[in-house]
Protein backbone atom coordinates (compact mmCIF):
# COMPACT_ATOMS: atom_id res chain seq x y z
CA UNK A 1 -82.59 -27.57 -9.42
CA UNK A 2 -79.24 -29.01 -9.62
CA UNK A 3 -76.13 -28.17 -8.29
CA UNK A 4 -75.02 -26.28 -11.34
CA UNK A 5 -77.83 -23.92 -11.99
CA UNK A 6 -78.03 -23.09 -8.30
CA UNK A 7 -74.01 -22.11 -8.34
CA UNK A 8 -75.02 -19.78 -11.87
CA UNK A 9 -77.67 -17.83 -9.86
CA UNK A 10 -75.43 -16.95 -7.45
CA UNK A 11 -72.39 -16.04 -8.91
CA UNK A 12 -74.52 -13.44 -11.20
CA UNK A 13 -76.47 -12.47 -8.30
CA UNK A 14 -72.60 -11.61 -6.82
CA UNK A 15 -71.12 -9.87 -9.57
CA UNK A 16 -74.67 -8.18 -10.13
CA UNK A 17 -74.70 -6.92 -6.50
CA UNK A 18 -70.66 -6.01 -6.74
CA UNK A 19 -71.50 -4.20 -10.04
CA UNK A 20 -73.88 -2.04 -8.70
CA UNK A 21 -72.14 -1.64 -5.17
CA UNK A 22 -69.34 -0.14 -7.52
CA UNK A 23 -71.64 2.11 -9.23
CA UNK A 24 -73.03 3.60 -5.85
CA UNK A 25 -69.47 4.08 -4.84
CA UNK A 26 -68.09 5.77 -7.79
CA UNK A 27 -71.50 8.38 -7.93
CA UNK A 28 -69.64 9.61 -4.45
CA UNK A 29 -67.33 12.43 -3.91
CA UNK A 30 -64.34 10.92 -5.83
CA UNK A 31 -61.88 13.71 -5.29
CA UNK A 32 -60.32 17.27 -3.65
CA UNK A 33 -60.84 19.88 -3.70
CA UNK A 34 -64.66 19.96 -3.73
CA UNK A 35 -66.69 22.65 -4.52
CA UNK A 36 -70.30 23.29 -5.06
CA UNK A 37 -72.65 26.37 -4.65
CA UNK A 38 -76.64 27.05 -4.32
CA UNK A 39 -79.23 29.52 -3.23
CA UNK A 40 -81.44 28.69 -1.00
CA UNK A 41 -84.41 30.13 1.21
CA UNK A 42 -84.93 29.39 4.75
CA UNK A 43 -88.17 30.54 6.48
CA UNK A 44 -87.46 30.32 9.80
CA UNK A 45 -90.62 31.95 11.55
CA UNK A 46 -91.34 30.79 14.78
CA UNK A 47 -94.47 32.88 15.42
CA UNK A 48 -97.48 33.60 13.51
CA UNK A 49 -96.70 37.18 11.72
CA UNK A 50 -93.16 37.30 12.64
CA UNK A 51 -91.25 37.00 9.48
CA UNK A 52 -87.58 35.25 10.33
CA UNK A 53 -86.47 34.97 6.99
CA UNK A 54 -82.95 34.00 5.12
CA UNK A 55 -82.05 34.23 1.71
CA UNK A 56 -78.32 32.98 0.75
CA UNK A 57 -76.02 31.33 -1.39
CA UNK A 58 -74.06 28.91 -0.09
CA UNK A 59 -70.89 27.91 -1.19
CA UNK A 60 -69.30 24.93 0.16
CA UNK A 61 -65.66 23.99 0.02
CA UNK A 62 -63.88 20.89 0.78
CA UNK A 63 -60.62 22.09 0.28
CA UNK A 64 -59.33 18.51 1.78
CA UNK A 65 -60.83 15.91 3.44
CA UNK A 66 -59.63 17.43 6.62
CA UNK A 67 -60.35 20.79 6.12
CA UNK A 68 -62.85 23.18 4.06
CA UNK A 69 -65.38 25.93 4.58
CA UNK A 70 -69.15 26.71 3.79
CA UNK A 71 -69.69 30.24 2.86
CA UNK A 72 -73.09 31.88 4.05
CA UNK A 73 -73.85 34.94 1.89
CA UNK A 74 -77.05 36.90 1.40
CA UNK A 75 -79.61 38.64 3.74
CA UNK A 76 -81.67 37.97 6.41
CA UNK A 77 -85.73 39.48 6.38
CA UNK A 78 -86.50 39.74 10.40
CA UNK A 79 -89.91 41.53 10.97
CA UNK A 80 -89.76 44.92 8.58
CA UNK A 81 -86.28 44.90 9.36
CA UNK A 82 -83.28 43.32 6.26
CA UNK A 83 -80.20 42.71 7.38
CA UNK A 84 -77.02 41.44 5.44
CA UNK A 85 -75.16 38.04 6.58
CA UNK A 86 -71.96 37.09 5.40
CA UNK A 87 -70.33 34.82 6.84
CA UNK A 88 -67.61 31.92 6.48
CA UNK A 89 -67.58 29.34 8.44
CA UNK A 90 -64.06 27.59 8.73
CA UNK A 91 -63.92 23.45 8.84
CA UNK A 92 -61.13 21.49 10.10
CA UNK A 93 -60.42 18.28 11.75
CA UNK A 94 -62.59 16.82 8.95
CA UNK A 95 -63.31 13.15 8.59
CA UNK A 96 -64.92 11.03 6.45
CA UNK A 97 -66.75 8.98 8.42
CA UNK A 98 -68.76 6.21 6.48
CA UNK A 99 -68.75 6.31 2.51
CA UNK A 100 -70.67 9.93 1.85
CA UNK A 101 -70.70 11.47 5.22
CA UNK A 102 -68.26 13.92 6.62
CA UNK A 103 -67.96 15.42 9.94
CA UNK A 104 -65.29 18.56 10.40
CA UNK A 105 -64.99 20.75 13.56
CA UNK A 106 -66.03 24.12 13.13
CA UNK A 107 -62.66 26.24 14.20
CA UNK A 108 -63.96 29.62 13.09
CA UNK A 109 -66.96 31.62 12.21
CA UNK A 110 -65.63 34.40 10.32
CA UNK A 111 -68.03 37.57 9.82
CA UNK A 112 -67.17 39.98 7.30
CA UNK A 113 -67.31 43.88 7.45
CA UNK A 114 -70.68 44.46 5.75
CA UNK A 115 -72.64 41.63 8.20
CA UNK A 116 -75.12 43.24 9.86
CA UNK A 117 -77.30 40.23 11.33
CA UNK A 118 -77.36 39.63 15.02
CA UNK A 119 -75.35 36.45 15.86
CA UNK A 120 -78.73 35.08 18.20
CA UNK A 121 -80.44 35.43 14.55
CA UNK A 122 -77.07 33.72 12.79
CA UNK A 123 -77.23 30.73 15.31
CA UNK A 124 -80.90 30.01 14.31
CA UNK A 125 -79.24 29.44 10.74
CA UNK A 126 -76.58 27.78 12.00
CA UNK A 127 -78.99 25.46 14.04
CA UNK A 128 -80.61 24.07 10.91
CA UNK A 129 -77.26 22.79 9.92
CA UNK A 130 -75.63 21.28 12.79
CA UNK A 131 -76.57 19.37 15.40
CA UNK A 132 -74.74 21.80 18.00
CA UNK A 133 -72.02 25.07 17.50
CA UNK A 134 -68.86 22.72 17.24
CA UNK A 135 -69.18 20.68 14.34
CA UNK A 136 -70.92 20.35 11.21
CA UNK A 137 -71.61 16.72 9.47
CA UNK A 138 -72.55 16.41 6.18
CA UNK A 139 -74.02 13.91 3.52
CA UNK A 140 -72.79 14.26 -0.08
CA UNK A 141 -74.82 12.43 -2.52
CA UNK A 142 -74.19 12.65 -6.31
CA UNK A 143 -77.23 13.40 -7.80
CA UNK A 144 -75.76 13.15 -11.59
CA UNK A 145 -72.81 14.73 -13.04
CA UNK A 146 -72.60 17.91 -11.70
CA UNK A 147 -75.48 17.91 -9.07
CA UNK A 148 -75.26 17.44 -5.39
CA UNK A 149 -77.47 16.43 -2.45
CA UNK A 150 -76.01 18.14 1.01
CA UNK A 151 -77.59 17.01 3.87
CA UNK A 152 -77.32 17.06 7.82
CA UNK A 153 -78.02 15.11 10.53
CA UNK A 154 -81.70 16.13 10.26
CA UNK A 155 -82.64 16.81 7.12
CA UNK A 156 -81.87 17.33 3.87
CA UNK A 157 -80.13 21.25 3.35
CA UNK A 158 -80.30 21.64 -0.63
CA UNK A 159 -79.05 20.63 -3.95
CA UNK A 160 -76.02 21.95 -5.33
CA UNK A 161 -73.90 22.54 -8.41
CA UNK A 162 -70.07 21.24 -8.63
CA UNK A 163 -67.85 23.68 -10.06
């Protein structure tokens, strides 16, 4: 090949790869404030006929990139037993610390008046999320226009819908 051909290939190879670089970039959280909500099921049984089970919406709120919240709403199935959890857990401190992942310090877990679930059963919950009580970090991946994919450190939590 000669010298021309070989400098062709690799400009479009460039402005191919820049193209799409953009396009991953722009299918990101583009702007504040963020919010997106989902129901989702956890069954969180440890033991063979004990039933540790949550049922919630979740509504999470980036109010900013340095603060925000995640609302935990629904009920908890523990045994024969059904308790209520709702809960918001306040965000601050946030960061964004690579191009779809956010970390934010969790400053307060606020329970409301009708919460009935046992904070030791709450934490369980909590530990799915987090990696430990003081922070939560988060992946936001734009699925298409309206859809979200939240995930943690561990694994992915659930799809959403902006709003």
């Amino acid at each position: 090949m000669n010298r021309s051909k070989v400098f062709i290939l690799a400009f479009t190879a460039l402005v191919l790869a820049v193209i799409l670089g953009f396009s991953y970039v722009l299918h990101q959280i583009e702007s504040f404030p963020f919010r997106c909500m989902t129901f989702t099921r956890y069954d969180l049984s440890r033991k063979e006929g004990e039933v540790t089970e949550f049922a919630v919406t979740q509504g999470l709120r980036f109010e900013s990139k340095h603060s925000g919240y995640l609302l935990l709403n629904g009920q908890l199935v523990s045994g024969s037993e059904t308790m209520i959890i709702n809960r918001r857990i306040v965000l601050s401190q946030g960061e964004k610390i690579d191009y779809n992942t956010y970390r934010y310090a969790i400053s307060n877990i606020a329970i409301a008046a009708n919460d009935t679930t046992p904070d030791n059963f709450f934490n369980i919950l909590l530990a799915e999320m987090t990696l430990g009580p003081s922070y939560l970090q988060l992946n936001v991946d734009k699925v298409d226009d309206h859809s979200y994919l939240i995930s943690g450190p561990l694994a992915y939590l659930f799809t959403c819908h902006h709003y």
